[in-house]
Protein backbone atom coordinates (compact mmCIF):
# COMPACT_ATOMS: atom_id res chain seq x y z
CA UNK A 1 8.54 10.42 -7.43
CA UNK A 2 5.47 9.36 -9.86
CA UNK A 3 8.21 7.63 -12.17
CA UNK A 4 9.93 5.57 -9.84
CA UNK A 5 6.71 4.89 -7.32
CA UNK A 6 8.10 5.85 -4.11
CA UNK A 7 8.69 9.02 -2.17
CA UNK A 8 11.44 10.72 -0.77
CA UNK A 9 11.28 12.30 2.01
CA UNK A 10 12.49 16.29 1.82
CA UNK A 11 12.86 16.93 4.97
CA UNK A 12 13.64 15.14 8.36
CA UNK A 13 10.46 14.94 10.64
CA UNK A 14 7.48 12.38 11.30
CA UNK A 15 4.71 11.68 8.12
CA UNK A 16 1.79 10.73 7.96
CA UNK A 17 0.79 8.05 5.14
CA UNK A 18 -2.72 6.90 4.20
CA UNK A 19 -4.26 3.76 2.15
CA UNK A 20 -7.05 2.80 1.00
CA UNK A 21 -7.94 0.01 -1.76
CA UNK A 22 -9.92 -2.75 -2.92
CA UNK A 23 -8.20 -6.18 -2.59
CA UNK A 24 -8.79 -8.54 -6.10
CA UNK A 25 -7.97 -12.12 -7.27
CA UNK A 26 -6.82 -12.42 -10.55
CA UNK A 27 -8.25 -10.60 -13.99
CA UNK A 28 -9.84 -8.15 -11.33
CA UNK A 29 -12.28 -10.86 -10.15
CA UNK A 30 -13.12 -11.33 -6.26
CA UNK A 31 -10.71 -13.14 -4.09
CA UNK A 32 -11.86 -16.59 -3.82
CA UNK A 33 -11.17 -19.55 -1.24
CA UNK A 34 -7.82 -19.90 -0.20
CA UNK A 35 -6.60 -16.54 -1.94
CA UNK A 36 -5.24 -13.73 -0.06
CA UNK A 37 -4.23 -9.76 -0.47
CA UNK A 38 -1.23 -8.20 1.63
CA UNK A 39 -0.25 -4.30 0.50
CA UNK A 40 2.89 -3.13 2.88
CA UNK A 41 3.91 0.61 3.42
CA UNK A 42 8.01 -0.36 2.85
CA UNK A 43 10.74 2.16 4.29
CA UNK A 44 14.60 2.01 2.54
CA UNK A 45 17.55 4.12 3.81
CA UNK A 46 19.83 3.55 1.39
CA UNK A 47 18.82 5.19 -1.48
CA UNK A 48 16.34 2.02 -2.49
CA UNK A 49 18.97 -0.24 -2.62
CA UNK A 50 16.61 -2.26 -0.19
CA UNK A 51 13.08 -1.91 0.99
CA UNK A 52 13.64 -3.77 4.38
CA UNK A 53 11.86 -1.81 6.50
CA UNK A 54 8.08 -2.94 6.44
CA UNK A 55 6.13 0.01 8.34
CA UNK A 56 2.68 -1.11 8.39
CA UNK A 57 0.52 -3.16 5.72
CA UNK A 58 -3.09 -4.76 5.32
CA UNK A 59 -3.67 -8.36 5.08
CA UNK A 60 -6.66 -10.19 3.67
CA UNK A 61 -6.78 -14.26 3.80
CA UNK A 62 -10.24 -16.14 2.25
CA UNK A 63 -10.34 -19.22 4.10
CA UNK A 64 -13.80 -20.57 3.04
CA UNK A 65 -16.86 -18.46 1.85
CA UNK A 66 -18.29 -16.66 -0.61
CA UNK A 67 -16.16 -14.67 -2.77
CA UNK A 68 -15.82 -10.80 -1.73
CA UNK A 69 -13.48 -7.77 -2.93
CA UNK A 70 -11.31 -6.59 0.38
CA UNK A 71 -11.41 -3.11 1.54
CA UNK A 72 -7.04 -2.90 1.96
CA UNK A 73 -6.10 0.32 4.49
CA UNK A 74 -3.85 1.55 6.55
CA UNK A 75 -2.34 4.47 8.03
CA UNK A 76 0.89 4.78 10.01
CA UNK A 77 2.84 7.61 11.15
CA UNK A 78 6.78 7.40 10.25
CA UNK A 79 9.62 8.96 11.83
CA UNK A 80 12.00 9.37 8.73
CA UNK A 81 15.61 11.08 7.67
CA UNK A 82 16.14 13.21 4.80
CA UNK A 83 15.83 11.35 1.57
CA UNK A 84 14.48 8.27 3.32
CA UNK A 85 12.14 6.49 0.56
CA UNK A 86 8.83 5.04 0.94
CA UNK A 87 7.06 2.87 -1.32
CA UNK A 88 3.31 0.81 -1.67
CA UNK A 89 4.45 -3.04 -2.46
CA UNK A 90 0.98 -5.27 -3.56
CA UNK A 91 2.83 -8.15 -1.90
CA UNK A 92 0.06 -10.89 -2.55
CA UNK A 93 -2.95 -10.95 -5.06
CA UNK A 94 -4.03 -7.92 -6.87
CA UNK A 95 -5.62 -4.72 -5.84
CA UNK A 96 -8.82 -3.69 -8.03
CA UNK A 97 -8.44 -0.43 -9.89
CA UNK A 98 -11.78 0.65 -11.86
CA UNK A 99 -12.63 4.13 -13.44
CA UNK A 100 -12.85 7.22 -11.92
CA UNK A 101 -16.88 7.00 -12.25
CA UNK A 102 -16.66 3.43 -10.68
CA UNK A 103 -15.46 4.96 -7.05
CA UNK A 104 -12.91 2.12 -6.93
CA UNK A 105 -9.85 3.94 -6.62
CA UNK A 106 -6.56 3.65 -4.91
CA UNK A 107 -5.81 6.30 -3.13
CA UNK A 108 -2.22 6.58 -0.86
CA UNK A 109 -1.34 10.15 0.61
CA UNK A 110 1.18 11.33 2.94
CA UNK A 111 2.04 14.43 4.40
CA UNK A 112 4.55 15.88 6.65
CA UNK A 113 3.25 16.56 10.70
CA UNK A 114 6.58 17.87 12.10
């Protein structure tokens, strides 16, 4: 569901979601000392009255350092019940989104295995 940002599963049966970004501070700048990314794959079975369920996630934490942009993935398999919802939640910080021609996309697929 593109206009509500989450997806509902058709069918019972185990899926298989993907996710892959790049982790920002603010204004799309690198993630400086002390700032952190998190990006959690969120599960609700009740309609998304609550996204309770936290499935898997990435974490990034910049304790000292140079600055950097995070590479943010994940993959999990998830056993879930007809129109279970799923959803992406950018938790902390910001995650970078350029042009197509930059290569800096985010990218989050799923599909059903049985």
């Amino acid at each position: 569901n593109t206009s509500g940002n989450y997806f509902i599963a058709p069918v019972a049966g185990v899926y298989q979601f993907n996710f892959a970004a790049i982790g920002a501070g603010s204004g799309a700048t690198a993630v400086g000392a002390g700032g952190e990314v998190q990006v959690l794959l969120e599960k609700s079975t009740d309609n998304g009255g609550s996204y309770s369920g936290i499935i898997n996630g990435s974490y990034y934490y910049m304790s000292t350092g140079a600055q950097t942009l995070p590479n943010m993935t994940f993959s999990a398999s998830v056993l879930l019940a007809v129109n279970d919802r799923i959803r992406i939640n950018n938790n902390k910080g910001y995650l970078y989104v350029g042009t197509t021609a930059s290569k800096y996309n985010v990218t989050f697929t799923g599909h059903l295995i049985g």
